[in-house]
Protein backbone atom coordinates (compact mmCIF):
# COMPACT_ATOMS: atom_id res chain seq x y z
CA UNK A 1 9.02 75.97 104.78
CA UNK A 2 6.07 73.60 103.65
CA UNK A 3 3.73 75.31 105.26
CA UNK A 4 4.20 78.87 104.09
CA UNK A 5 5.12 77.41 100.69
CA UNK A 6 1.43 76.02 100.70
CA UNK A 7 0.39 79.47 101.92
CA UNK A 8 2.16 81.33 99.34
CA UNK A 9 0.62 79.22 96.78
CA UNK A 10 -3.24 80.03 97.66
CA UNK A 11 -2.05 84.22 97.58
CA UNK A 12 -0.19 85.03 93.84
CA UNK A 13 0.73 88.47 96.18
CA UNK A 14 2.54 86.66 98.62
CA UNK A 15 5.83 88.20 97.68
CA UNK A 16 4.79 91.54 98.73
CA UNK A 17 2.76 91.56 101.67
CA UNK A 18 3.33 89.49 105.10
CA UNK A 19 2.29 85.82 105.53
CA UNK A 20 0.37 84.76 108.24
CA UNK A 21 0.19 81.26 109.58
CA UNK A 22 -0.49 79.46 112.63
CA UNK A 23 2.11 76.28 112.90
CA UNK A 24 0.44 73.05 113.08
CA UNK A 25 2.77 71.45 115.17
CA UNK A 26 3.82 72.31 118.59
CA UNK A 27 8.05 72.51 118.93
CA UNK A 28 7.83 69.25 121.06
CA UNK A 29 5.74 67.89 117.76
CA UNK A 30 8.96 69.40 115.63
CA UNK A 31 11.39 68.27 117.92
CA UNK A 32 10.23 65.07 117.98
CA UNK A 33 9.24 64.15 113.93
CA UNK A 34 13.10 66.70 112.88
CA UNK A 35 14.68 64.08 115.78
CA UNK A 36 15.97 67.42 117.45
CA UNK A 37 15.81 68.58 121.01
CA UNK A 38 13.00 70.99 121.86
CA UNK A 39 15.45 73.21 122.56
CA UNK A 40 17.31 73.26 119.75
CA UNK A 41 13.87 74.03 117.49
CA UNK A 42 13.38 76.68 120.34
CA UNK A 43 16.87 78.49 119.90
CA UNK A 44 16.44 78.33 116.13
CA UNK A 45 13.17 79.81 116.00
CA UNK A 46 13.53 81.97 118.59
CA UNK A 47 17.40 83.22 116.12
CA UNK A 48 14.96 83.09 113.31
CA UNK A 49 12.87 85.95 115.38
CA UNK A 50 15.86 87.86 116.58
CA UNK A 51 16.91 88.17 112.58
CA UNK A 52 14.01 89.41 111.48
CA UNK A 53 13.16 86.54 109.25
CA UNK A 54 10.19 86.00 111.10
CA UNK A 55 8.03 87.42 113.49
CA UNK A 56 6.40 85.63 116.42
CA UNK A 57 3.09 86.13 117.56
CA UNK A 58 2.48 84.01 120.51
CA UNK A 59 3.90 80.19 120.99
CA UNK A 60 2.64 79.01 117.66
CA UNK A 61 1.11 82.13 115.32
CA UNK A 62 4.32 83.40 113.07
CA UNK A 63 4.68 86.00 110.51
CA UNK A 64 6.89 85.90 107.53
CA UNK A 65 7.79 89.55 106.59
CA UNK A 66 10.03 88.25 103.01
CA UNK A 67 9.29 84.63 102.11
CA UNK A 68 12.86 84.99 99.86
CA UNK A 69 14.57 85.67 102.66
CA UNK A 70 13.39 82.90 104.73
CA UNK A 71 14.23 80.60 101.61
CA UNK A 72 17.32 81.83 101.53
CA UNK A 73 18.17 81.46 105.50
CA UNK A 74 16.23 77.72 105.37
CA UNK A 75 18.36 77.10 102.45
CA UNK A 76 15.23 76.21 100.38
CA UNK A 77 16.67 76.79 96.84
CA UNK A 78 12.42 76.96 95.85
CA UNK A 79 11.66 79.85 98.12
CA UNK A 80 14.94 81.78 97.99
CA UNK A 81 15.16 84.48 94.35
């Protein structure tokens, strides 16, 4: 959510058109700093994709579609309404 927070900040138009990010940190990298199992950040991204909430482009390009909803689904009280 940091990272297309700081996206949505440089783009007032964010909330109506896609954002488009490349993730700076590889799901081993996530795993490893959210103390997770790889494939636990892999099933929730992966369930993320499946929903809708985002769209993946390759292993670490994404596409957020509605940064509410992802708020919302994240539970990030900033991004969500």
């Amino acid at each position: 959510m940091s990272v297309a927070r700081r996206e949505a900040s440089f783009d007032l138009a964010t909330r109506t058109r896609d954002i488009r990010l490349d993730l700076p940190l590889t799901r081993e990298a996530m795993s490893e700093y959210l103390g997770l199992t790889i494939e636990t950040v892999s099933r929730q991204i992966s369930q993320l994709g499946r929903e809708g909430v985002i769209e993946l482009d390759g292993k670490r390009k994404i596409v957020i579609p509605d940064l509410d909803r992802l708020g919302a689904e994240t539970g990030d009280e900033a991004m969500a309404g």
